[in-house]
C-alpha atoms as a PDB file:
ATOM      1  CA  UNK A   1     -12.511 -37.177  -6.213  1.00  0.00           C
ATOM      2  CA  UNK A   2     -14.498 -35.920  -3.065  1.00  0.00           C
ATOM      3  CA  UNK A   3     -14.297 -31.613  -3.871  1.00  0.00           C
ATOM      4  CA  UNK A   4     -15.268 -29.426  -1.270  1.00  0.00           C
ATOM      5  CA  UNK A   5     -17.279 -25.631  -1.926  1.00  0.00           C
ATOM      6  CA  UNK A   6     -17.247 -23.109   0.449  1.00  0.00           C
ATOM      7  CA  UNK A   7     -19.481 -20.559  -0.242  1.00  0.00           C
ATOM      8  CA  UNK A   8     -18.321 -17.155   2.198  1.00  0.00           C
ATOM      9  CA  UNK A   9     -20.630 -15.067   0.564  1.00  0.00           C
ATOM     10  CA  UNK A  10     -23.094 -17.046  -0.810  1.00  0.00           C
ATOM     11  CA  UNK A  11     -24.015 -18.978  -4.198  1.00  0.00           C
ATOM     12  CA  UNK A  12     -22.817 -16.915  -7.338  1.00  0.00           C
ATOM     13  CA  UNK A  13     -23.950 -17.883 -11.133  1.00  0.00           C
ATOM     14  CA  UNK A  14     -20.266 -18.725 -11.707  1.00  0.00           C
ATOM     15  CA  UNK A  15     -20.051 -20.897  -8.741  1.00  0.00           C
ATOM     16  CA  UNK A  16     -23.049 -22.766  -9.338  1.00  0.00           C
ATOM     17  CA  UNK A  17     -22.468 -23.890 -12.644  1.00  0.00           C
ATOM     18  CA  UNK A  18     -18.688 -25.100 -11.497  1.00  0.00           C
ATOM     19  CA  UNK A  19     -20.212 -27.110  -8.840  1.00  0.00           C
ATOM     20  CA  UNK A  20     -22.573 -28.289 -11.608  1.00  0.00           C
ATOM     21  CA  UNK A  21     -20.351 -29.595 -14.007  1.00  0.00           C
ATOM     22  CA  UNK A  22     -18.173 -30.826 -11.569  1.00  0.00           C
ATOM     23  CA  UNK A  23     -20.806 -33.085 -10.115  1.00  0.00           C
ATOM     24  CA  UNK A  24     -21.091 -34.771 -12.966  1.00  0.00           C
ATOM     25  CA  UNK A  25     -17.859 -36.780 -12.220  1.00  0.00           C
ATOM     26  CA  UNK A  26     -16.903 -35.664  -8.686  1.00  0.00           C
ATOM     27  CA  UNK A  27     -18.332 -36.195  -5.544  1.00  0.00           C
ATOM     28  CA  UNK A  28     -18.682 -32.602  -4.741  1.00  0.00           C
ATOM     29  CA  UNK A  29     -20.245 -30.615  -1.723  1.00  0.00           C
ATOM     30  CA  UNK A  30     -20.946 -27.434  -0.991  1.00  0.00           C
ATOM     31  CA  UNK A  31     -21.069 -25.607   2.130  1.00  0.00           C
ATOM     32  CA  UNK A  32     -22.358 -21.987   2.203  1.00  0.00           C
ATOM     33  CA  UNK A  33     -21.474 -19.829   5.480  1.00  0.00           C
ATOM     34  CA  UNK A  34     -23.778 -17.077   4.527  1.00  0.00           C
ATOM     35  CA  UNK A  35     -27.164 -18.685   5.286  1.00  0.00           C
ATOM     36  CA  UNK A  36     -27.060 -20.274   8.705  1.00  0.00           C
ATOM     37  CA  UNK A  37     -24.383 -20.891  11.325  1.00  0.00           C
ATOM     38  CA  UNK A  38     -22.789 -24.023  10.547  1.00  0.00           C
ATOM     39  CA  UNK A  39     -20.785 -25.679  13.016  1.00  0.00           C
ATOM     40  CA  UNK A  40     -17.224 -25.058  13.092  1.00  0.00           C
ATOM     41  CA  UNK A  41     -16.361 -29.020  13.932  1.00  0.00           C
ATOM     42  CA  UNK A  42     -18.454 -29.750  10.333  1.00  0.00           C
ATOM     43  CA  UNK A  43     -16.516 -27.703   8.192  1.00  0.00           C
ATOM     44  CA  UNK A  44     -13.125 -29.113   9.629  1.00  0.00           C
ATOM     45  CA  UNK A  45     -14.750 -32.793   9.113  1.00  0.00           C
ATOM     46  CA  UNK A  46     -15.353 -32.039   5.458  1.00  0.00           C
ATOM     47  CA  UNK A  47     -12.355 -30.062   4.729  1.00  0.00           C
ATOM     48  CA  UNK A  48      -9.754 -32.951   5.739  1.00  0.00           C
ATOM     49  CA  UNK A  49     -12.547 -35.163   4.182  1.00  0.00           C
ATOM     50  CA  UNK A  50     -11.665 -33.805   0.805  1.00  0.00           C
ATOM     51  CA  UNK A  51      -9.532 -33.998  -1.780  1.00  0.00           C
ATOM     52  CA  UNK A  52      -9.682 -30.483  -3.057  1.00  0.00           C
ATOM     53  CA  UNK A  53     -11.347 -27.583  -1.368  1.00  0.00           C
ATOM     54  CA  UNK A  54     -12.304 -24.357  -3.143  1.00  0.00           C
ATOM     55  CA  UNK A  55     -13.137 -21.249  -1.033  1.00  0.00           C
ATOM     56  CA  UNK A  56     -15.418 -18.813  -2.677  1.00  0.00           C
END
């Protein structure tokens, strides 16, 4: 399963070890908004690339 982290506010202890453990048998990526501008056509190609998508 292909899982999808958006981080609004940045990485959180709670968030990174979810997106730890799920990496163990996920594909999982995380995308976090707070350090750098990322473009707005990337985060719609991963979202619909996903199968679950978790907004932090």
């Amino acid at each position: 399963m292909k899982i999808l982290h958006i981080l609004n506010d940045g990485p959180s202890d709670l968030s990174g070890k979810i997106i730890s453990v799920q990496s163990r048998e996920h594909e999982v990526k995380a995308i976090d908004l707070s350090k750098n501008e990322v473009p707005y056509e990337r985060i719609i190609d991963e979202i619909f690339s996903a199968d679950k998508v978790i907004s932090w």
